[in-house]
N, C-alpha and C. Protein backbone atom coordinates (compact mmCIF):
# COMPACT_ATOMS: atom_id res chain seq x y z
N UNK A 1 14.24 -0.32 9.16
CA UNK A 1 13.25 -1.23 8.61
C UNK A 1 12.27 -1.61 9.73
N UNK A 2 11.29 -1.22 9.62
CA UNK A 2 10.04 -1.80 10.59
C UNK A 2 9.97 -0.62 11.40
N UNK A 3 10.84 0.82 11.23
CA UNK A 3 10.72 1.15 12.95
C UNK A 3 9.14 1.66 13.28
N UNK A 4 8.61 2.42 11.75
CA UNK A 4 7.19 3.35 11.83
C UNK A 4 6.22 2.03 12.92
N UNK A 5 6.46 0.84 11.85
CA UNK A 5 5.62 0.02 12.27
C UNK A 5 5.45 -0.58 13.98
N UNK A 6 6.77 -0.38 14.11
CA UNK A 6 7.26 -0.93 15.68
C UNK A 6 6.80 0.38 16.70
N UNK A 7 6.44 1.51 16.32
CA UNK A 7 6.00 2.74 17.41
C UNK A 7 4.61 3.20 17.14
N UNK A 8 3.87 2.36 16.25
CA UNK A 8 2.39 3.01 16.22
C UNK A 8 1.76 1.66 16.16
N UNK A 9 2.49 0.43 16.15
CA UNK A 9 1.05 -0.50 16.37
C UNK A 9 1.80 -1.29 17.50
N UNK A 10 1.10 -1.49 18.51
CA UNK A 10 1.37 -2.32 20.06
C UNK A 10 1.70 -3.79 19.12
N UNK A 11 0.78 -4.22 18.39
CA UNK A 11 1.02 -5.52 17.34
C UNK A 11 2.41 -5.83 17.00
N UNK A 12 2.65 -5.05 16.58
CA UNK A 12 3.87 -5.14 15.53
C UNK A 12 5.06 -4.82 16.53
N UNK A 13 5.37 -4.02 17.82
CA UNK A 13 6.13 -4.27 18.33
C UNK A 13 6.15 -5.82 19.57
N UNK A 14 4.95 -6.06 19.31
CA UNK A 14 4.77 -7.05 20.48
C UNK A 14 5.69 -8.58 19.58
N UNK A 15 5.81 -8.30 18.11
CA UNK A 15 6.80 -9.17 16.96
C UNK A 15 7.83 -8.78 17.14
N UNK A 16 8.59 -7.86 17.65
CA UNK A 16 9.83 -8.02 17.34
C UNK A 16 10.52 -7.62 18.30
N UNK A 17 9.71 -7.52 19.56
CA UNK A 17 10.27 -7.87 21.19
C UNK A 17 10.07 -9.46 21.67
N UNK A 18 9.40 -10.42 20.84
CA UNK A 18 9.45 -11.91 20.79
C UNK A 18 10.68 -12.24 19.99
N UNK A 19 10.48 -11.62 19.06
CA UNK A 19 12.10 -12.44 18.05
C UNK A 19 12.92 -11.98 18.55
N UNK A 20 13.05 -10.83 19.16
CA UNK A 20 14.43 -10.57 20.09
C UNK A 20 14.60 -11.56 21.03
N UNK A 21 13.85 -12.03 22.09
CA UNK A 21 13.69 -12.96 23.20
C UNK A 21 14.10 -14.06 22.47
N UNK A 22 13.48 -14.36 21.21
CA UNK A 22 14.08 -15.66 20.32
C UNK A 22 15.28 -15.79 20.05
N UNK A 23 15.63 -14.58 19.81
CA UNK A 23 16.84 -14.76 18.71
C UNK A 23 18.40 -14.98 19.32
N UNK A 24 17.87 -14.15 20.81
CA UNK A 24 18.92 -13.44 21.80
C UNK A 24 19.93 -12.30 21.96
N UNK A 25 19.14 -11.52 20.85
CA UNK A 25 19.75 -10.65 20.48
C UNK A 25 18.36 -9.47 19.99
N UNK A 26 18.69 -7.86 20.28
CA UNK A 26 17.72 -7.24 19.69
C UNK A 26 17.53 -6.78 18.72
N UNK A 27 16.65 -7.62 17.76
CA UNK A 27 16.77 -7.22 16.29
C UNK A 27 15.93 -5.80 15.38
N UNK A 28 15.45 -5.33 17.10
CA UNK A 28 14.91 -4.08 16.66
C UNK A 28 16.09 -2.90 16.61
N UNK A 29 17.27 -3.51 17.37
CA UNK A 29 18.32 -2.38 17.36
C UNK A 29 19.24 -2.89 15.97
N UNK A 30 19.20 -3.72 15.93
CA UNK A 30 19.56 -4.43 14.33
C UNK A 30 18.49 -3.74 13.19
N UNK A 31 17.73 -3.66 13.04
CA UNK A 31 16.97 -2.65 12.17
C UNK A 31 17.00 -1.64 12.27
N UNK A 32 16.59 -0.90 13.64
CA UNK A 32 16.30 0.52 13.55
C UNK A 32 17.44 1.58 13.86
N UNK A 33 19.07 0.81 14.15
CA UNK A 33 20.29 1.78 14.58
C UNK A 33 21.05 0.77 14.34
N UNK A 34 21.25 -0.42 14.01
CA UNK A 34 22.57 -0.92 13.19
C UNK A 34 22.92 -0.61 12.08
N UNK A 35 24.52 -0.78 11.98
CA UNK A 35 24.82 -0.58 10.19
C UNK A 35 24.79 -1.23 9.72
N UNK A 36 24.89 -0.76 8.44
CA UNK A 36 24.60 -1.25 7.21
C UNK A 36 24.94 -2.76 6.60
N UNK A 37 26.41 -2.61 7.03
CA UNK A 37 26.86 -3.71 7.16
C UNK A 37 26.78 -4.67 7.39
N UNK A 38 26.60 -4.58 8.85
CA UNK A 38 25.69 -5.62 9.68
C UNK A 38 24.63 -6.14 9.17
N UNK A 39 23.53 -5.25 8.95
CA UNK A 39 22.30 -5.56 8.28
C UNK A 39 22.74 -6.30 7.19
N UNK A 40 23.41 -6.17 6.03
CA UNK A 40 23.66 -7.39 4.99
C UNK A 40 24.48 -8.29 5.47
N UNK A 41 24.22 -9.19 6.51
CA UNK A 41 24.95 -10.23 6.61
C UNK A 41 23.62 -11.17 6.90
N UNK A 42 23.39 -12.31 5.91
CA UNK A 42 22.17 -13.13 6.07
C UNK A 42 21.99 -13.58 7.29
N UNK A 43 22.57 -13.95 8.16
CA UNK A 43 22.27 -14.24 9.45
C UNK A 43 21.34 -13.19 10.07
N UNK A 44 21.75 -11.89 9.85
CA UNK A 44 20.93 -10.92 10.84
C UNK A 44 19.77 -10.40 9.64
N UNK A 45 20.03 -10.42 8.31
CA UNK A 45 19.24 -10.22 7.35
C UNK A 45 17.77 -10.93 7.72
N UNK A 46 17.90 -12.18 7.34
CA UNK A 46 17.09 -12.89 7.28
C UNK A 46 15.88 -13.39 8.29
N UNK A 47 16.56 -13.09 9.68
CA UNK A 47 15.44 -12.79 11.24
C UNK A 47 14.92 -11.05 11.09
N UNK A 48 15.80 -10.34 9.81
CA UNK A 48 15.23 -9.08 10.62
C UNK A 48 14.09 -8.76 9.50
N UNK A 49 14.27 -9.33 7.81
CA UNK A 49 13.37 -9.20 7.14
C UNK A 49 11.81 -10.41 7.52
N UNK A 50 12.19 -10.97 8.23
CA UNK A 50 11.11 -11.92 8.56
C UNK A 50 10.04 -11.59 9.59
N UNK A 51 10.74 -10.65 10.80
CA UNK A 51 10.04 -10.22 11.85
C UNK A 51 9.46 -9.19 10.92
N UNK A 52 9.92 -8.10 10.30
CA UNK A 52 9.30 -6.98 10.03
C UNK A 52 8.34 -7.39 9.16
N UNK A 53 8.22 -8.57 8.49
CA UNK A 53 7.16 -9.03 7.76
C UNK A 53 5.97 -8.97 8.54
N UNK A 54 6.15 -10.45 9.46
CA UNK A 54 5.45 -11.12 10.42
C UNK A 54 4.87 -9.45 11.17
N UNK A 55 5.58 -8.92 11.34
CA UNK A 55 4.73 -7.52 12.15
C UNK A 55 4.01 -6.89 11.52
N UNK A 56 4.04 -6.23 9.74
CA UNK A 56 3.15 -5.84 9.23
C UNK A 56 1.99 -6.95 9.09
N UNK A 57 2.16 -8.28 8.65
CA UNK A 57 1.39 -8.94 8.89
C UNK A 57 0.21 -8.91 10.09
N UNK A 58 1.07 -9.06 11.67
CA UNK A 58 -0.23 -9.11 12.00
C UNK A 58 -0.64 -7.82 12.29
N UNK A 59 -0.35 -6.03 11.75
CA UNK A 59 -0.89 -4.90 11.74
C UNK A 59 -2.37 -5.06 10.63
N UNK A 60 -2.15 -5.76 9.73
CA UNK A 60 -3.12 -6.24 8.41
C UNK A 60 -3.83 -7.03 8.95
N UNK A 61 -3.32 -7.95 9.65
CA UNK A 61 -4.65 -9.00 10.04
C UNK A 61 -5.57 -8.41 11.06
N UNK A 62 -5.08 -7.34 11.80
CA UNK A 62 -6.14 -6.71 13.08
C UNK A 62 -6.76 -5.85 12.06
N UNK A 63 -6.56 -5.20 11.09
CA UNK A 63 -7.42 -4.73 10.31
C UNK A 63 -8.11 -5.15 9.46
N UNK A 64 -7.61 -6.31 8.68
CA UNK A 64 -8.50 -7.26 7.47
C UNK A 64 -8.41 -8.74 8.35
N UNK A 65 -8.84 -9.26 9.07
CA UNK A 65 -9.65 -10.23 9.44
C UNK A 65 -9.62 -11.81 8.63
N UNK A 66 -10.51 -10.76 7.62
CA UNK A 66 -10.80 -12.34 6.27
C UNK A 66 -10.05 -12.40 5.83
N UNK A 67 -8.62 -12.57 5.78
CA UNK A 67 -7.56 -12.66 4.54
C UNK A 67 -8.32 -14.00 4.02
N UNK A 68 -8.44 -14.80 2.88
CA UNK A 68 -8.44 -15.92 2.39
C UNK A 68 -7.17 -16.88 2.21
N UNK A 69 -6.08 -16.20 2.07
CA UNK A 69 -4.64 -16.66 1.22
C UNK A 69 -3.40 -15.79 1.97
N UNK A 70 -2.55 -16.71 1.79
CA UNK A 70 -0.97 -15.78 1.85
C UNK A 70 -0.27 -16.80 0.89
N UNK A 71 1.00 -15.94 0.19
CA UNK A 71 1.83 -17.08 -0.76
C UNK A 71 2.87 -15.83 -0.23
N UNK A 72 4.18 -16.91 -0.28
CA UNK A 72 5.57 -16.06 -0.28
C UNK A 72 6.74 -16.64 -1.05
N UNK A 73 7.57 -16.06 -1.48
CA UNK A 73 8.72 -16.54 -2.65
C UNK A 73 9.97 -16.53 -1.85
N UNK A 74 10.71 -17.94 -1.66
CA UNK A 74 12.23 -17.72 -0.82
C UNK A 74 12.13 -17.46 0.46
N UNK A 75 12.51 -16.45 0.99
CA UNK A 75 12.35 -16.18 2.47
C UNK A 75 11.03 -15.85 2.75
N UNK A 76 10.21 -15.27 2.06
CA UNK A 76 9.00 -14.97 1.74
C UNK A 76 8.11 -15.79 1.98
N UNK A 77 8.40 -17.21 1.88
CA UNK A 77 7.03 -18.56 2.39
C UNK A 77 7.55 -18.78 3.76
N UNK A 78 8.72 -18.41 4.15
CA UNK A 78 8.78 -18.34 5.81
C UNK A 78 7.25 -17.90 6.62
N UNK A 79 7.27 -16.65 6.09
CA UNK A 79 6.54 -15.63 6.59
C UNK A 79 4.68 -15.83 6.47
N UNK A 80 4.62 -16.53 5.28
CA UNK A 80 3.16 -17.47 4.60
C UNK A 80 3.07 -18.34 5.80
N UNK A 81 4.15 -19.12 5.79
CA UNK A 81 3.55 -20.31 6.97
C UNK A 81 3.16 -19.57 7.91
N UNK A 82 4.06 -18.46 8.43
CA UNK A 82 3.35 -18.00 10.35
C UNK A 82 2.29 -17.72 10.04
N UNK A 83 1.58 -16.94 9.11
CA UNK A 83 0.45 -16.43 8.45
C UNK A 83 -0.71 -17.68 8.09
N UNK A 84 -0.44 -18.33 7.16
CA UNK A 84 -1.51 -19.50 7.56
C UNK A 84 -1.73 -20.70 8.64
N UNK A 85 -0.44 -19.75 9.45
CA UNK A 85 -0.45 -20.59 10.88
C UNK A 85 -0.38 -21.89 11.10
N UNK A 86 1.04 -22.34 9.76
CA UNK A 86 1.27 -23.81 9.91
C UNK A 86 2.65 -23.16 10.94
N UNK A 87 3.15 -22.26 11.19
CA UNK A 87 4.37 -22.23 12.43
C UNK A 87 3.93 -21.16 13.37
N UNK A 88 4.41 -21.26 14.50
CA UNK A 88 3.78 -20.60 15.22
C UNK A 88 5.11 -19.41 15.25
N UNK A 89 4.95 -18.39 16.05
CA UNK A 89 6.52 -17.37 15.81
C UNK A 89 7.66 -17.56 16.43
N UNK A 90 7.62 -18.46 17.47
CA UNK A 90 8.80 -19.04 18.10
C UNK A 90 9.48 -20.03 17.05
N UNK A 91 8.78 -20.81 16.69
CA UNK A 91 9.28 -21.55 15.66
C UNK A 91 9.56 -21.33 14.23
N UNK A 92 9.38 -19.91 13.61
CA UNK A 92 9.41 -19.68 12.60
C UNK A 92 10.48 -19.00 12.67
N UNK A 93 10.91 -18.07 13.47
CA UNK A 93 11.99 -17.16 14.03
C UNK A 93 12.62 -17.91 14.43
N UNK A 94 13.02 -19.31 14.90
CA UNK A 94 13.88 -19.94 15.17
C UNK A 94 14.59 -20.68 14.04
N UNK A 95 13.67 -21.02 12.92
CA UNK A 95 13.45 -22.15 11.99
C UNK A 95 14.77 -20.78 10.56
N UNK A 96 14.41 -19.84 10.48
CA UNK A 96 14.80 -18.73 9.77
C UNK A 96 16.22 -18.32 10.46
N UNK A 97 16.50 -18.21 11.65
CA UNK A 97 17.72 -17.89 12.36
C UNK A 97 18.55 -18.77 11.63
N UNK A 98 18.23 -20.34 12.11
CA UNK A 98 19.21 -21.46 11.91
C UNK A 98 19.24 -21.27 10.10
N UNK A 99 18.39 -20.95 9.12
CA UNK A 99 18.72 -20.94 7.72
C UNK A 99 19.81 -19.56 7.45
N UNK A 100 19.51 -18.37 8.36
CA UNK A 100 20.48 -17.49 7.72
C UNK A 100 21.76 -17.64 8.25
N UNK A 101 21.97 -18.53 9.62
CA UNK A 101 23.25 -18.87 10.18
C UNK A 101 23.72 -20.10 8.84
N UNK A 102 22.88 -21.08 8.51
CA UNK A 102 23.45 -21.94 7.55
C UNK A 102 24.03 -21.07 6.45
N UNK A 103 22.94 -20.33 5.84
CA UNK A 103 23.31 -19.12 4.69
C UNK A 103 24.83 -18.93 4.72
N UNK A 104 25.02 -18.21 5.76
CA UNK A 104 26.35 -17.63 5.97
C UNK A 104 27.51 -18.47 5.95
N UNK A 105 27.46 -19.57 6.10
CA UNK A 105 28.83 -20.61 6.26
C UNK A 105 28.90 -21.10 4.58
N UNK A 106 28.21 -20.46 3.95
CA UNK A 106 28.15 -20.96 2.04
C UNK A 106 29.24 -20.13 2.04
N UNK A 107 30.90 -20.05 1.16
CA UNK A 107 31.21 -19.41 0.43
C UNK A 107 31.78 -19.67 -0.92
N UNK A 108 32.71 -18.83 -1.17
CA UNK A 108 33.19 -18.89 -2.53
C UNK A 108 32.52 -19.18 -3.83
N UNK A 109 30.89 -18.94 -3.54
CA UNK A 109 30.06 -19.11 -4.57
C UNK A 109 29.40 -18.19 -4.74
N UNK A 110 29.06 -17.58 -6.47
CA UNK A 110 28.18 -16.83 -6.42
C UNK A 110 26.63 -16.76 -7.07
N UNK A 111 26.32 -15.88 -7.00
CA UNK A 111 24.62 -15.75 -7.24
C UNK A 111 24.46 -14.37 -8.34
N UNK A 112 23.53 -15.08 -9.67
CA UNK A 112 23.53 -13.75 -10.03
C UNK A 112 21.86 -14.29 -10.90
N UNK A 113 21.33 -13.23 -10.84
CA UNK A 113 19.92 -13.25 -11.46
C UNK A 113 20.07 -12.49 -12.70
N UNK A 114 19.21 -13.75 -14.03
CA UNK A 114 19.33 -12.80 -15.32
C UNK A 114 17.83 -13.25 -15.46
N UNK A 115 17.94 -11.85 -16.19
CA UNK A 115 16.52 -11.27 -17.19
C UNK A 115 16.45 -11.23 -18.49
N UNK A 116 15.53 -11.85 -18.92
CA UNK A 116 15.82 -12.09 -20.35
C UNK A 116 14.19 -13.29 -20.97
N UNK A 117 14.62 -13.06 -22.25
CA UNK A 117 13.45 -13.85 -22.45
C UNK A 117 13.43 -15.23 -23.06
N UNK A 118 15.12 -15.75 -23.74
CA UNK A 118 15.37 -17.29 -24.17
C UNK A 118 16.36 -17.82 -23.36
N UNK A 119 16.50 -18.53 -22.58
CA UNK A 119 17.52 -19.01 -21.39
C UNK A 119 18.33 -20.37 -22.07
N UNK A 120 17.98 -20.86 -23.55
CA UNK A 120 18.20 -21.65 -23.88
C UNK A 120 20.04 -21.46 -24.20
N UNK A 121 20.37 -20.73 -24.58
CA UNK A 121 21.63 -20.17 -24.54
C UNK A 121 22.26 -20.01 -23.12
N UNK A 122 21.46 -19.89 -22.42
CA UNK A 122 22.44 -19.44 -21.01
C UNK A 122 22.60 -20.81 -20.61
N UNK A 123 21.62 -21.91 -20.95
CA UNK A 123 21.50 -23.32 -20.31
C UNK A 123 23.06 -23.86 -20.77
N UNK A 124 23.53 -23.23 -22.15
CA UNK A 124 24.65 -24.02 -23.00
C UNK A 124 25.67 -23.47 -22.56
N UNK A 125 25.88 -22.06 -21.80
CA UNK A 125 26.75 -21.04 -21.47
C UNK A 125 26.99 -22.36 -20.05
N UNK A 126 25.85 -22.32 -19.26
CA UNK A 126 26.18 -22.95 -17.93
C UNK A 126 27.16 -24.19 -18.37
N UNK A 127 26.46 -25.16 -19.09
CA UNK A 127 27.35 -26.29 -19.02
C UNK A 127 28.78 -26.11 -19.52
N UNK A 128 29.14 -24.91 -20.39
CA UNK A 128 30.32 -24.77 -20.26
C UNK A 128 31.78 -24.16 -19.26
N UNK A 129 30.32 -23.56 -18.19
CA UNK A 129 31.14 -22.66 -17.22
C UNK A 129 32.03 -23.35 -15.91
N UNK A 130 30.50 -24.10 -15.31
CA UNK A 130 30.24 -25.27 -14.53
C UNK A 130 29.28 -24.07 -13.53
N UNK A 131 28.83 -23.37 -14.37
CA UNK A 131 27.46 -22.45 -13.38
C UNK A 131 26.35 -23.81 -13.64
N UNK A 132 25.57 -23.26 -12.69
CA UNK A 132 24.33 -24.00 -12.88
C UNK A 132 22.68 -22.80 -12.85
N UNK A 133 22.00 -23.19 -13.59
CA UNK A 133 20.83 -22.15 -13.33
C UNK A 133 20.05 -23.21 -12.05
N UNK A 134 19.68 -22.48 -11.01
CA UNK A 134 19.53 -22.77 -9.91
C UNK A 134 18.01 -22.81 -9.25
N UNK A 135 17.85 -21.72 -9.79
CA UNK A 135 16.28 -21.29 -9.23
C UNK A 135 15.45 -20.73 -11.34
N UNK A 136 14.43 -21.11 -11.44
CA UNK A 136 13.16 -20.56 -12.14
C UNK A 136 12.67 -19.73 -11.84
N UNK A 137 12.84 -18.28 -11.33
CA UNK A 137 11.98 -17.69 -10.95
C UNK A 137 10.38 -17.17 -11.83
N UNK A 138 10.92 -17.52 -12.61
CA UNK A 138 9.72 -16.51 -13.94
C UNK A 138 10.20 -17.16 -15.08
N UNK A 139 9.19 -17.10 -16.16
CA UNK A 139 9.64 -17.44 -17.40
C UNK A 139 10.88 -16.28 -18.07
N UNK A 140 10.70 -15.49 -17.07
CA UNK A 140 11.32 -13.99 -17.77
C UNK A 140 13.06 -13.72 -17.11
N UNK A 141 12.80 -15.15 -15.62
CA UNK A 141 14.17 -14.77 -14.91
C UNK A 141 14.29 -16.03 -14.32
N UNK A 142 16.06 -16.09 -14.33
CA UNK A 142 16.25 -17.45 -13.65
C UNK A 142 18.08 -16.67 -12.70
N UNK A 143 18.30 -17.58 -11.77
CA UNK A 143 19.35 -17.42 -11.16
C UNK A 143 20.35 -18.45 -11.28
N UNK A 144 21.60 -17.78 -11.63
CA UNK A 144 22.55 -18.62 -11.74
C UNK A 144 23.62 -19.15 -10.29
N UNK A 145 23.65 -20.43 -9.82
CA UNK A 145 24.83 -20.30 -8.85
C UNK A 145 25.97 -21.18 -9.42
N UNK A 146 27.51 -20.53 -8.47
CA UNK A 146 28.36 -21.32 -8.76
C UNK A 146 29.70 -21.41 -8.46
């Protein structure tokens, strides 16, 4: 993940030889030659989908300039803030570390996303389960935790 980006733009590796220095750990060897495994564990997930953002990001901004806007969903407005430059990348990569280290100490609960188009039934399913619908994503999808 990220590697094309990390060997043809000086930009984009100059992101994720900082979040390494951040993180204390190299999350370019965490992307580009760790397993799999590893990689799905939110702790290392969540610094490594954020840098590789933040790096295409600023490959786009040396080329488009005027952006007007950024919006991001979940881990995704991490990456909005460095971008409309309410965090700077030390602090955003730090701010994201400490959420996927929190992430990880959650267990015995799960997560499941449904699709569908009347949730009014699933609302009656929850209160009988002791699920809860958690997140709105769309009129079309919501996530259940529990």
């Amino acid at each position: 993940m990220g590697k094309e980006l990390y060997e043809k733009y000086p930009e984009a590796k100059q992101v994720f030889d900082k979040a390494s220095d951040v993180l204390g750990f190299s999350i370019k060897d965490k992307c580009f030659e760790g397993d799999a495994d590893e990689l799905k564990k939110t702790e290392i997930t969540q610094p490594a989908i954020l840098t590789t953002s933040i790096a295409a990001f600023e490959v786009l901004k040396k080329r488009f300039p005027n952006f007007k806007a950024v919006a991001g969903h979940s881990l995704g407005e991490y990456s909005a803030l460095y971008a409309s430059g309410a965090l700077d990348l030390e602090s955003v990569i730090k701010l994201v570390q400490k959420r996927g280290e929190a992430m990880s100490k959650v267990s015995g609960g799960v997560l499941a996303a449904l699709i569908g188009k009347d949730f009014s039934k699933v609302e009656d399913l929850c209160e009988e389960s002791g699920y809860v619908i958690s997140i709105y994503n769309s009129p079309k999808q919501v996530i259940l935790a529990g």
